[in-house]
N, C-alpha and C. Protein backbone atom coordinates (compact mmCIF):
# COMPACT_ATOMS: atom_id res chain seq x y z
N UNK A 1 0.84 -1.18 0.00
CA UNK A 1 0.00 0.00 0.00
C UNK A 1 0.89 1.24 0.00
N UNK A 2 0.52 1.87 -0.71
CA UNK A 2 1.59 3.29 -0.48
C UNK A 2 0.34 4.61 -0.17
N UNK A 3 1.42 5.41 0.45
CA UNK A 3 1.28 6.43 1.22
C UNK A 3 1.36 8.03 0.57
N UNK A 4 0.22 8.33 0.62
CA UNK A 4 0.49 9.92 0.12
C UNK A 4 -0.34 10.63 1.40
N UNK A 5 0.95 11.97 1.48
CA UNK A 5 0.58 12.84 2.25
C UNK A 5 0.63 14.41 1.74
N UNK A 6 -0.72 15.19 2.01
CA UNK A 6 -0.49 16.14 1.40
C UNK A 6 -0.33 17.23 2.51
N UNK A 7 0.23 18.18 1.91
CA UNK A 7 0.43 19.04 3.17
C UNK A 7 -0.33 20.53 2.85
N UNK A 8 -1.05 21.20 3.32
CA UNK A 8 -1.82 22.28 3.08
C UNK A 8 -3.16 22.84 2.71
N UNK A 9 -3.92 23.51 3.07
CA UNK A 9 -4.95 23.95 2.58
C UNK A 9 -5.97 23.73 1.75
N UNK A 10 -7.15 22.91 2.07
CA UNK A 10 -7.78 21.72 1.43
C UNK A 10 -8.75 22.48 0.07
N UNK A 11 -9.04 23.75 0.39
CA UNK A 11 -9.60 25.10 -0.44
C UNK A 11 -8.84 25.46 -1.78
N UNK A 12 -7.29 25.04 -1.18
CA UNK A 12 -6.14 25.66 -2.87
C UNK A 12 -6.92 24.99 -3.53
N UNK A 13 -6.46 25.27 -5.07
CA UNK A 13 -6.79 24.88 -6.06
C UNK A 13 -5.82 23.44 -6.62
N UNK A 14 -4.68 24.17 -6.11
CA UNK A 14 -3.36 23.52 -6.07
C UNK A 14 -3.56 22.22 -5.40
N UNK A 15 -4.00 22.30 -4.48
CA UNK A 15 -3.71 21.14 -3.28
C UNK A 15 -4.89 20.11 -3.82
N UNK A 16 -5.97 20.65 -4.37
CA UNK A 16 -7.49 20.15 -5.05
C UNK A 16 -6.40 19.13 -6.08
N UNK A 17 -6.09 19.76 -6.85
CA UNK A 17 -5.21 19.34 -8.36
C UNK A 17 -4.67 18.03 -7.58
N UNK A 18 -3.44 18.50 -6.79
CA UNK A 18 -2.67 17.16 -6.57
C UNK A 18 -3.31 16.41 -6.25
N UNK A 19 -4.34 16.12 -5.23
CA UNK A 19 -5.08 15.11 -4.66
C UNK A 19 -5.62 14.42 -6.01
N UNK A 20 -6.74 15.12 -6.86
CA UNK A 20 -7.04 14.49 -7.54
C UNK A 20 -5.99 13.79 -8.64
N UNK A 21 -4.88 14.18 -8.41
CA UNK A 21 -4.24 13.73 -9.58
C UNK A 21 -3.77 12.10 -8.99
N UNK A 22 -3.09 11.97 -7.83
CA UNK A 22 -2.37 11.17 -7.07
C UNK A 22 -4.08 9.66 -7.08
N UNK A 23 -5.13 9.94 -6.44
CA UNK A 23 -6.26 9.56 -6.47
C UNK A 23 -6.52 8.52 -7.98
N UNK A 24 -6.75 9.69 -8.59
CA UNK A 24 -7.13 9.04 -10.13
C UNK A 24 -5.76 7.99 -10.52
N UNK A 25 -4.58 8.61 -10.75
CA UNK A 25 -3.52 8.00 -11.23
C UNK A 25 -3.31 6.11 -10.04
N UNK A 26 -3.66 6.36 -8.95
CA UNK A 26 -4.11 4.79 -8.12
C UNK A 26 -4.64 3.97 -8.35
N UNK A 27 -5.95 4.53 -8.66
CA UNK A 27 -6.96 3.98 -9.34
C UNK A 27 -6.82 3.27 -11.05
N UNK A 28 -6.42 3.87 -11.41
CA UNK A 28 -6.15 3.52 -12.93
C UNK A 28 -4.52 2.52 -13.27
N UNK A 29 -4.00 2.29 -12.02
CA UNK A 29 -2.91 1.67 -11.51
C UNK A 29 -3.33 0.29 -11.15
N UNK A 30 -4.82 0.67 -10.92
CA UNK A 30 -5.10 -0.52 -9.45
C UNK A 30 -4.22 -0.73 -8.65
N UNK A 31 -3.76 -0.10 -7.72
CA UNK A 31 -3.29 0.03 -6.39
C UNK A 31 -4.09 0.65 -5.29
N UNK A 32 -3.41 0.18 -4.12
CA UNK A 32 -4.25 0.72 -3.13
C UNK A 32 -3.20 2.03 -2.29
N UNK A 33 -4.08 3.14 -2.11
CA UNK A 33 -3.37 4.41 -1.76
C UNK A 33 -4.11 5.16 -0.69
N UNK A 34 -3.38 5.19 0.56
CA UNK A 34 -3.68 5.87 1.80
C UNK A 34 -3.32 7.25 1.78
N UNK A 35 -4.66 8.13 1.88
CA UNK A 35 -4.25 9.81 1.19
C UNK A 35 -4.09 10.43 2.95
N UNK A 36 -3.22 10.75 3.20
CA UNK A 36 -3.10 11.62 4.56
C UNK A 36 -3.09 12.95 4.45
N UNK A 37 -4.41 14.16 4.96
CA UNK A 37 -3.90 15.21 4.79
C UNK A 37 -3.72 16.15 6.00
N UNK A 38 -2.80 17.34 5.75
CA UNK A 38 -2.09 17.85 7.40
C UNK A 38 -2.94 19.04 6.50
N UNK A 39 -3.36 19.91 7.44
CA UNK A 39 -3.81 21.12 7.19
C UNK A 39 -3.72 22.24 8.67
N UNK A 40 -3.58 21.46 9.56
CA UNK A 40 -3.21 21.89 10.79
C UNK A 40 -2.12 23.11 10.43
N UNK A 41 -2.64 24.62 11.35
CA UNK A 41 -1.76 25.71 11.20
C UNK A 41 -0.84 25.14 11.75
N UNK A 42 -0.94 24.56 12.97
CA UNK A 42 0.64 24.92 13.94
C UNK A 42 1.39 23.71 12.70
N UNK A 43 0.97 22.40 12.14
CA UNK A 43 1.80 21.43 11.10
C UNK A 43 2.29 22.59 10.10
N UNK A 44 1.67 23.17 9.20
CA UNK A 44 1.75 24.19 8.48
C UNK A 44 3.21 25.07 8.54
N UNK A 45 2.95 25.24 10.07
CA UNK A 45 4.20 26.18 10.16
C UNK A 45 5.85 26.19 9.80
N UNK A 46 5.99 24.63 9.72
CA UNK A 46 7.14 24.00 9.51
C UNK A 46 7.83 24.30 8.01
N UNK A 47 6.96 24.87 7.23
CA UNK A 47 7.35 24.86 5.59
C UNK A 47 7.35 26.52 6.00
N UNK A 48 7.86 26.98 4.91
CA UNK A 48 7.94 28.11 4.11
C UNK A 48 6.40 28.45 3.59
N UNK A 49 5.35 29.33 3.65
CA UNK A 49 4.14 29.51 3.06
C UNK A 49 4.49 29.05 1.70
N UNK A 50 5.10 29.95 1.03
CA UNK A 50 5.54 30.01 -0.41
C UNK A 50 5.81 28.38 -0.75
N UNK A 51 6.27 27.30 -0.07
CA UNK A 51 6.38 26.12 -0.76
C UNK A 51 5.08 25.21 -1.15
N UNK A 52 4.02 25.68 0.39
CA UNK A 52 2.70 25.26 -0.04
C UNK A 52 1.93 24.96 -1.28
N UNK A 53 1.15 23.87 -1.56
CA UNK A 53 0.98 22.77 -0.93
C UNK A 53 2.14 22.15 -1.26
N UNK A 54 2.26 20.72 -0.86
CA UNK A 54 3.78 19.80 -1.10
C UNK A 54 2.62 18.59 -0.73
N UNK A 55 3.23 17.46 -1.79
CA UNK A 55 2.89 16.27 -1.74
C UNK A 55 4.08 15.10 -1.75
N UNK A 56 4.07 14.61 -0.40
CA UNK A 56 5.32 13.40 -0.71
C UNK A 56 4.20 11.94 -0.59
N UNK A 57 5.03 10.75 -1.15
CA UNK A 57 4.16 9.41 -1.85
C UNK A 57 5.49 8.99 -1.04
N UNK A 58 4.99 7.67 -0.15
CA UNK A 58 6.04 7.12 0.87
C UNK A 58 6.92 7.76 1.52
N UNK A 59 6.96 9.30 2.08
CA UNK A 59 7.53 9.78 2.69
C UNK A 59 8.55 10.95 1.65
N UNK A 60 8.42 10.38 0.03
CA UNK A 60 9.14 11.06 -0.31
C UNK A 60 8.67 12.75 -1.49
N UNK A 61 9.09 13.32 -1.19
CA UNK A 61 8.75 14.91 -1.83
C UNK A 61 8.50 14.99 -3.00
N UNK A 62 7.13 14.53 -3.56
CA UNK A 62 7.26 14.76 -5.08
C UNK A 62 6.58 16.07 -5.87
N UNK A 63 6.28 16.93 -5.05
CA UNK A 63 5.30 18.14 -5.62
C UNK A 63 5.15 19.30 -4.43
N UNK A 64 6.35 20.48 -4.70
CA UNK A 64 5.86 21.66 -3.89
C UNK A 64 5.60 22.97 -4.27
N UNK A 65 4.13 23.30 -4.10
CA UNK A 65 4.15 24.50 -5.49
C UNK A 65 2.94 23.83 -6.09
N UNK A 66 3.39 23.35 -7.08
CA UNK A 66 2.84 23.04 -8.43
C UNK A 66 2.52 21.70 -8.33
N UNK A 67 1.25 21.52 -9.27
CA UNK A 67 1.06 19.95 -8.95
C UNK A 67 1.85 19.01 -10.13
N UNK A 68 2.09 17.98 -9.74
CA UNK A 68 3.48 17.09 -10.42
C UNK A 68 2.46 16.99 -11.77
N UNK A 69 3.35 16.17 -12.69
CA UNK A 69 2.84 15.45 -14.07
C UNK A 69 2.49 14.08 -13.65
N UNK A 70 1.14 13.70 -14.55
CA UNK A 70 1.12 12.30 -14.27
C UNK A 70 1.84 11.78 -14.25
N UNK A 71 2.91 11.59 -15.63
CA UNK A 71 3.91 10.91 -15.93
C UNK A 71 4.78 10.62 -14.77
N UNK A 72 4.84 11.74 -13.70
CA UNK A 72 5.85 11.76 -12.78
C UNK A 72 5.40 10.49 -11.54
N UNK A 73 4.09 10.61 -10.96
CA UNK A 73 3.05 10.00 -10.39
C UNK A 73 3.43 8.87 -10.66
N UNK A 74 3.06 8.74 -12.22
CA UNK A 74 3.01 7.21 -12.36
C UNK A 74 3.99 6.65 -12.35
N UNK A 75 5.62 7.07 -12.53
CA UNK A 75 6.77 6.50 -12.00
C UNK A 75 7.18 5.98 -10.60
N UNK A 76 6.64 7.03 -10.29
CA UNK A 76 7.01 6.98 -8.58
C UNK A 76 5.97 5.66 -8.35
N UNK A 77 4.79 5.44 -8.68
CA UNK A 77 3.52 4.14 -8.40
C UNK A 77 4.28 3.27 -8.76
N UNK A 78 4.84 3.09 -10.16
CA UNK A 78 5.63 2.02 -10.35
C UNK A 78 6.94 1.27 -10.22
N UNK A 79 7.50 2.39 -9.43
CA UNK A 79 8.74 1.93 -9.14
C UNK A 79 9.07 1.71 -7.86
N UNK A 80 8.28 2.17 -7.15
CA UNK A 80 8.29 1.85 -5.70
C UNK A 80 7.55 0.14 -5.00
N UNK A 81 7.81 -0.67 -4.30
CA UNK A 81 7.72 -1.89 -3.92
C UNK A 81 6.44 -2.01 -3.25
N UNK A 82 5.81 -2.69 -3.98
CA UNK A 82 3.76 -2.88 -3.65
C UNK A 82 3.69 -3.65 -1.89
């Protein structure tokens, strides 16, 4: 099972994007994907505003800012150990 965690503001547009992107791209994987999201100010505080939102998949950083490319998604789904 892998792990996505998003970090920020459930309202962005941004943070909307990644979720759905990470979501759909699982699904169409058939895998199974645990979405964790922090939105908590005092969690929040730890980043830079400006890096907001950030999405890491098993702990690791794949999207801060901007939401990733599928293409990118779907590497990281497939190369990582089910």
């Amino acid at each position: 099972m892998f792990t996505a965690t998003l970090f920020g503001t459930p309202s962005c547009r941004r943070y909307q994007k990644m979720r759905k992107l990470v979501v759909e791209e699982a699904a169409r994987l058939d895998l199974s994907i645990q979405i964790e999201e922090i939105s908590e100010t005092a969690q929040l505080t730890q980043f830079n505003p400006l890096s907001l939102p950030r999405l890491y998949i098993n702990g690791n950083l794949v999207a801060s800012q901007n939401p990733p490319k599928v293409a990118q998604i779907t590497k990281i789904l497939t190369q990582e150990p089910r």
